[in-house]
N, C-alpha and C. Protein backbone atom coordinates (compact mmCIF):
# COMPACT_ATOMS: atom_id res chain seq x y z
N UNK A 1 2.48 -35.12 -91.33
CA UNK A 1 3.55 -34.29 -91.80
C UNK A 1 4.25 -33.67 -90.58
N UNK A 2 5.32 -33.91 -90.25
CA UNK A 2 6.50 -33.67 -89.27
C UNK A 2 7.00 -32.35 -89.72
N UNK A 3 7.26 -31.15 -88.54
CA UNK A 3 7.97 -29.83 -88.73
C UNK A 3 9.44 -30.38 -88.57
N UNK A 4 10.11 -29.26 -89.74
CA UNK A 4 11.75 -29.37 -89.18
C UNK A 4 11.80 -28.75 -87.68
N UNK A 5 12.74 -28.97 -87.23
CA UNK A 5 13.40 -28.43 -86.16
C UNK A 5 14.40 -27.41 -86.76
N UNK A 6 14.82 -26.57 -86.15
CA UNK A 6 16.19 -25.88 -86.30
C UNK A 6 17.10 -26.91 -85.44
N UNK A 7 18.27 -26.33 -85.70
CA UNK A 7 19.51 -26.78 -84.95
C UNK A 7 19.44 -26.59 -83.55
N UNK A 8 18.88 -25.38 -83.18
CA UNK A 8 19.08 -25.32 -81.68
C UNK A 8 18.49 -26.24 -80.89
N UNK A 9 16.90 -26.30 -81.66
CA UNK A 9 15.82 -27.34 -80.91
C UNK A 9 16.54 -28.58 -81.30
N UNK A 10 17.10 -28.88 -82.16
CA UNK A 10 18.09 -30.41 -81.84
C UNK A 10 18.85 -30.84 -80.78
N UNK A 11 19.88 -29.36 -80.48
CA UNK A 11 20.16 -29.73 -79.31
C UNK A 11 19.41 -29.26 -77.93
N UNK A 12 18.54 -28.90 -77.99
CA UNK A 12 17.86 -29.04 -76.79
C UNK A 12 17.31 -30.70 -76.62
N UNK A 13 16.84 -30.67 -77.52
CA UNK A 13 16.22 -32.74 -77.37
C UNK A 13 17.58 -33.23 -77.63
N UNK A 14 17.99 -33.23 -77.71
CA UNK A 14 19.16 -34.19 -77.33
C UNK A 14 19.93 -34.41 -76.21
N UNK A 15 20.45 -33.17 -75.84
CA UNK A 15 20.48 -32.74 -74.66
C UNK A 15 19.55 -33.34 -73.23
N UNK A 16 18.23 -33.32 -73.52
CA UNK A 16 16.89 -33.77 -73.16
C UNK A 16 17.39 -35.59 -73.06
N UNK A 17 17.03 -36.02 -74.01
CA UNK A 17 17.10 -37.63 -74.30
C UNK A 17 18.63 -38.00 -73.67
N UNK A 18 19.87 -37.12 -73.09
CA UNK A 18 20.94 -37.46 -72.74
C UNK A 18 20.79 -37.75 -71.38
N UNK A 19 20.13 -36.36 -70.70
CA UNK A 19 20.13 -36.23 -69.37
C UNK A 19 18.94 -37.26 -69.13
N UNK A 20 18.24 -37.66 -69.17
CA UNK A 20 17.12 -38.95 -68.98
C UNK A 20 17.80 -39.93 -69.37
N UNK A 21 18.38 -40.61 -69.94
CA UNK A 21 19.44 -41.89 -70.32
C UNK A 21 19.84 -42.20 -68.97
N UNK A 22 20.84 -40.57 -68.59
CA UNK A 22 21.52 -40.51 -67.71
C UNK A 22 20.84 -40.89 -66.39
N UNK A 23 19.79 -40.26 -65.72
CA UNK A 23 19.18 -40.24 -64.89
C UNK A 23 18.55 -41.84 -64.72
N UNK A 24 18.20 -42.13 -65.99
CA UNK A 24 17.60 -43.65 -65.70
C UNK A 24 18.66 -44.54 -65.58
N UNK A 25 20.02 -44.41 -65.81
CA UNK A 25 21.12 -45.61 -65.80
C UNK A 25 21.66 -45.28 -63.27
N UNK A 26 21.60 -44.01 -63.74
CA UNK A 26 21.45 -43.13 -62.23
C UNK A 26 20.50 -44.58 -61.18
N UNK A 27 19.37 -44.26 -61.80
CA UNK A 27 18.34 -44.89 -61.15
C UNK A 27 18.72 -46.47 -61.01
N UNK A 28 18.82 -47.06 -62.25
CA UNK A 28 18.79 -48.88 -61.93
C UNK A 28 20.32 -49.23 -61.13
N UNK A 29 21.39 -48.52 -60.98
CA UNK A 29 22.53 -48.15 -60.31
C UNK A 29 21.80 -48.51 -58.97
N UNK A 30 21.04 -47.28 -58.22
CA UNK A 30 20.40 -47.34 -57.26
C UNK A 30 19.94 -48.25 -56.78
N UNK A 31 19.00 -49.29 -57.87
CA UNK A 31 18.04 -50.35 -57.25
C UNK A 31 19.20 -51.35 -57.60
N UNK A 32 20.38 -51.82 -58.53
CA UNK A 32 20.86 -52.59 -58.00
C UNK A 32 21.98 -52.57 -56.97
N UNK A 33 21.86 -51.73 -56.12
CA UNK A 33 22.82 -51.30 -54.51
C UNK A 33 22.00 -51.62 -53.74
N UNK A 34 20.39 -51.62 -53.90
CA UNK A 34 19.24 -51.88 -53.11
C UNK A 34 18.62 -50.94 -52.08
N UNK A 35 19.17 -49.76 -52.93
CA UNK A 35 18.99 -48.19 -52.20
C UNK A 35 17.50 -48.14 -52.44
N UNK A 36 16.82 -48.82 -53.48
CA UNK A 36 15.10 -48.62 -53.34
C UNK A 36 14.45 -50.02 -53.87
N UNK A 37 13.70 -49.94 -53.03
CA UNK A 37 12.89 -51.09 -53.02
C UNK A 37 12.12 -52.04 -53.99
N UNK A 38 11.74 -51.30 -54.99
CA UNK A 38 11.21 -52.19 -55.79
C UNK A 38 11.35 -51.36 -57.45
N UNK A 39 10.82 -52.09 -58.60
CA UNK A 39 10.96 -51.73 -60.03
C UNK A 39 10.03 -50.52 -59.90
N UNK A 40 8.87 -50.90 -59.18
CA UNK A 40 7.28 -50.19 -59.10
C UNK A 40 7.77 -48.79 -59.06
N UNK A 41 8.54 -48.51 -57.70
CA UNK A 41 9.00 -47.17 -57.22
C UNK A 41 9.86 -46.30 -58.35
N UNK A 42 10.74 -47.15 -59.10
CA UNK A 42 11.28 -46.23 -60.42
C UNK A 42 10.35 -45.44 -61.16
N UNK A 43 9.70 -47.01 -61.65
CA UNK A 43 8.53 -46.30 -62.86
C UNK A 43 7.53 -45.50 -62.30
N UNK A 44 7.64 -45.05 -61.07
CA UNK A 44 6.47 -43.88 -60.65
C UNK A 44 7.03 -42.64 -60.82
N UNK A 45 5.36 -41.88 -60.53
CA UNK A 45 5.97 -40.32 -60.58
C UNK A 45 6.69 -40.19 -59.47
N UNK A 46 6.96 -40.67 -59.41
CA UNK A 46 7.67 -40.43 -57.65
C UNK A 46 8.46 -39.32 -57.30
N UNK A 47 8.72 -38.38 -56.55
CA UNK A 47 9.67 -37.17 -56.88
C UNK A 47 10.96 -37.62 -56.04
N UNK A 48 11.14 -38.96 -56.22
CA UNK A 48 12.28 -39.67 -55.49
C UNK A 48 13.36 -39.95 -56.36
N UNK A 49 12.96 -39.94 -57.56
CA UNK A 49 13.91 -40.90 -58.83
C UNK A 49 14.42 -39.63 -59.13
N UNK A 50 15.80 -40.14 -60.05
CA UNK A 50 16.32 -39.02 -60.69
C UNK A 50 15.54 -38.81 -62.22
N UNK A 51 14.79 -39.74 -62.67
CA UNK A 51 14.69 -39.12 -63.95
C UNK A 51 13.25 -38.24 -63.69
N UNK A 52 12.55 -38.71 -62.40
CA UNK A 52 11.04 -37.40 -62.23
C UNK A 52 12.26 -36.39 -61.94
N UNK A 53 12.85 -36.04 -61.27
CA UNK A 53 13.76 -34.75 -60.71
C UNK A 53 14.10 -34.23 -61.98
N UNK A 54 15.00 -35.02 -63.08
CA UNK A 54 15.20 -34.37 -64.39
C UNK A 54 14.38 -33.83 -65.55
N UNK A 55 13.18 -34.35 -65.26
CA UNK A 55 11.95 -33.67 -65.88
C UNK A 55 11.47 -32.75 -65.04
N UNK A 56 11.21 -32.63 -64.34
CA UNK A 56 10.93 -31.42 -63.58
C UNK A 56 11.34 -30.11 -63.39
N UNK A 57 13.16 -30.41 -63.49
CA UNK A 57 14.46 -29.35 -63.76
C UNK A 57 14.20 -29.11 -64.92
N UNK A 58 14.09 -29.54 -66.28
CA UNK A 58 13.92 -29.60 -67.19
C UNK A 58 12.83 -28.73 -67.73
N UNK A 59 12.10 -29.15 -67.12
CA UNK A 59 10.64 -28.49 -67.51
C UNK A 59 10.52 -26.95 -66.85
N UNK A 60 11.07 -26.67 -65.83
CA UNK A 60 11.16 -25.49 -65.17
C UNK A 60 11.92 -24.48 -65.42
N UNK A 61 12.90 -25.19 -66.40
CA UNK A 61 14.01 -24.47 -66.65
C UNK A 61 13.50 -23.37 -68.35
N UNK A 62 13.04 -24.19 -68.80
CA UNK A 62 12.53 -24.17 -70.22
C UNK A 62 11.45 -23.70 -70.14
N UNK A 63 10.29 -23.22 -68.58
CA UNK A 63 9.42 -22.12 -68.80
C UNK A 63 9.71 -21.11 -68.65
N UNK A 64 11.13 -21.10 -67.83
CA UNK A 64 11.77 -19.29 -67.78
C UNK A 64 12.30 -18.78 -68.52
N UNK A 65 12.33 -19.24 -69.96
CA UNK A 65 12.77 -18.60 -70.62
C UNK A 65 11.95 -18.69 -72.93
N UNK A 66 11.80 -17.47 -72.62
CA UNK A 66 11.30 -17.50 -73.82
C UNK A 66 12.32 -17.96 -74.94
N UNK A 67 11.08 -18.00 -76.09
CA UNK A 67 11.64 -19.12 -76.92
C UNK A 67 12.56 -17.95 -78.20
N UNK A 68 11.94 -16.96 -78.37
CA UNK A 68 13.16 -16.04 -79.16
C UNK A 68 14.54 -15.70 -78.45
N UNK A 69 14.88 -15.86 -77.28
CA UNK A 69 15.81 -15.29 -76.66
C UNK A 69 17.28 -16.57 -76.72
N UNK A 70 17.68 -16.79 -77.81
CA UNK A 70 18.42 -17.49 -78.33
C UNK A 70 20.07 -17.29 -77.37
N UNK A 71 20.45 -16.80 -77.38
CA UNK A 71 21.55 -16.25 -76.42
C UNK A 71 21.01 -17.56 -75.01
N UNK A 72 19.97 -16.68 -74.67
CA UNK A 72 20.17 -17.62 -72.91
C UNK A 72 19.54 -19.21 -73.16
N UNK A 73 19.41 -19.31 -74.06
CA UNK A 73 18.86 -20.90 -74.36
C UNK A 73 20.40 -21.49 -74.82
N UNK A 74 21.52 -21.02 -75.43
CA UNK A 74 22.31 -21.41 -75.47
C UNK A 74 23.16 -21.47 -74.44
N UNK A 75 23.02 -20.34 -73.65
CA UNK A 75 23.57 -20.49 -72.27
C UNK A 75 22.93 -22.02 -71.63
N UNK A 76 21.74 -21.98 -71.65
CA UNK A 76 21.17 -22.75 -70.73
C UNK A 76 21.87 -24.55 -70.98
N UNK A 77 21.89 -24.71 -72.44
CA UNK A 77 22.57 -26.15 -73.50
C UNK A 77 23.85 -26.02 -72.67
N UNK A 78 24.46 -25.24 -72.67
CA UNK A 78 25.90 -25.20 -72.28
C UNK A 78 25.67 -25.83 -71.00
N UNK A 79 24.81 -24.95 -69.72
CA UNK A 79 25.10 -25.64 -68.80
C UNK A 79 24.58 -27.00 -67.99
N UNK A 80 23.55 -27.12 -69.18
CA UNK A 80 23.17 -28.02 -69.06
C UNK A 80 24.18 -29.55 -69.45
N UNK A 81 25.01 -29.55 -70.08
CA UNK A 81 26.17 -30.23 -70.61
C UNK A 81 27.25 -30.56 -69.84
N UNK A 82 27.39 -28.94 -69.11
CA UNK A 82 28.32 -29.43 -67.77
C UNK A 82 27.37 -30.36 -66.60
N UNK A 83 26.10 -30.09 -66.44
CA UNK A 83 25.64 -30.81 -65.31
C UNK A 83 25.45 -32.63 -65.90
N UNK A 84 25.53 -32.88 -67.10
CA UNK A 84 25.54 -34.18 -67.74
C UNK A 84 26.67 -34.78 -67.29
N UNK A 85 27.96 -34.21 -67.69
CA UNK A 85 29.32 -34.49 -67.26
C UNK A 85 29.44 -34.62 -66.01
N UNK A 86 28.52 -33.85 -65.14
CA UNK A 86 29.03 -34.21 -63.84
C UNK A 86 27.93 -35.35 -63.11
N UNK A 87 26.68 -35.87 -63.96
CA UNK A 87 26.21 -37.12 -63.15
C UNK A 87 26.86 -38.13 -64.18
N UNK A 88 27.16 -37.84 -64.93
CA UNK A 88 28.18 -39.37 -65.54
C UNK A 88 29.37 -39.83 -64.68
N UNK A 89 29.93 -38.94 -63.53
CA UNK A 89 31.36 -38.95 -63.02
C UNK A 89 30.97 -40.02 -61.87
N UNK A 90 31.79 -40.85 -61.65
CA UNK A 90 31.48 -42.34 -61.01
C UNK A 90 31.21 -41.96 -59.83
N UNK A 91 30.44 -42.20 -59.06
CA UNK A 91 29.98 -42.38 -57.53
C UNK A 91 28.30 -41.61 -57.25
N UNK A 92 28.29 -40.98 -58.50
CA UNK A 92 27.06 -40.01 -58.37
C UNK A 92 25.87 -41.09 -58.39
N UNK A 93 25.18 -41.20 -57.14
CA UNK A 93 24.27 -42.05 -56.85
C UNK A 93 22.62 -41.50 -56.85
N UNK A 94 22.65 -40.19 -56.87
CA UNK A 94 21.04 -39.62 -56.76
C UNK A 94 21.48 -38.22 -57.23
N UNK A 95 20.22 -37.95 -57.54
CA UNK A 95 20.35 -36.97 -58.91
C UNK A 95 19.23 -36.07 -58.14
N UNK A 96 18.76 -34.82 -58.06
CA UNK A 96 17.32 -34.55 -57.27
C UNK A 96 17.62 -33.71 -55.88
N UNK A 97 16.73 -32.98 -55.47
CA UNK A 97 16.72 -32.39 -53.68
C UNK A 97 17.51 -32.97 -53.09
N UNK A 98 17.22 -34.56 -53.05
CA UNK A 98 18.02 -34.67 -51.42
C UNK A 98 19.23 -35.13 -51.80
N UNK A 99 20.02 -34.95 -52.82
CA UNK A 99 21.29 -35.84 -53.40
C UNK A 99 22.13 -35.13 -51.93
């Protein structure tokens, strides 16, 4: 038996499942320019890839802030939306620390 979600937690996973899309299309971009070496190195934890970097942001972002405080979680969707928009914008090659 599956819990509903509210609306907000929808768009947080969605949001979620966007920016990882993103990050992984980021990534095979990368390996086919031949900016990294092999398939192996994607699918690791590696803190090299953009989609470990986007889980990590992700995950860090979402322990600072409690879960009643509805206001800054919507803040947070928001800007999280602008930072989507801006690794979709063509040339953005690495996502992470050392971009």
């Amino acid at each position: 038996m599956s819990r509903r979600l509210s609306g907000l937690q929808k768009d947080v996973l969605a949001l979620y499942r966007s920016i990882l899309r993103q990050a992984s299309v980021i990534d095979r971009q990368r390996q086919c320019k031949g900016e990294t070496s092999s398939f192996v190195q994607l699918i690791s934890n590696d803190s090299e890839t953009s989609i470990s970097h986007a889980r990590e942001k992700f995950r860090k972002e979402a322990m600072s802030v409690r879960r009643s405080d509805f206001k800054r979680i919507e803040y947070k969707i928001r800007k999280g939306e602008k930072q989507l928009k801006l690794m979709k914008m063509p040339g953005v090659s690495l996502v992470g620390p050392g971009a």
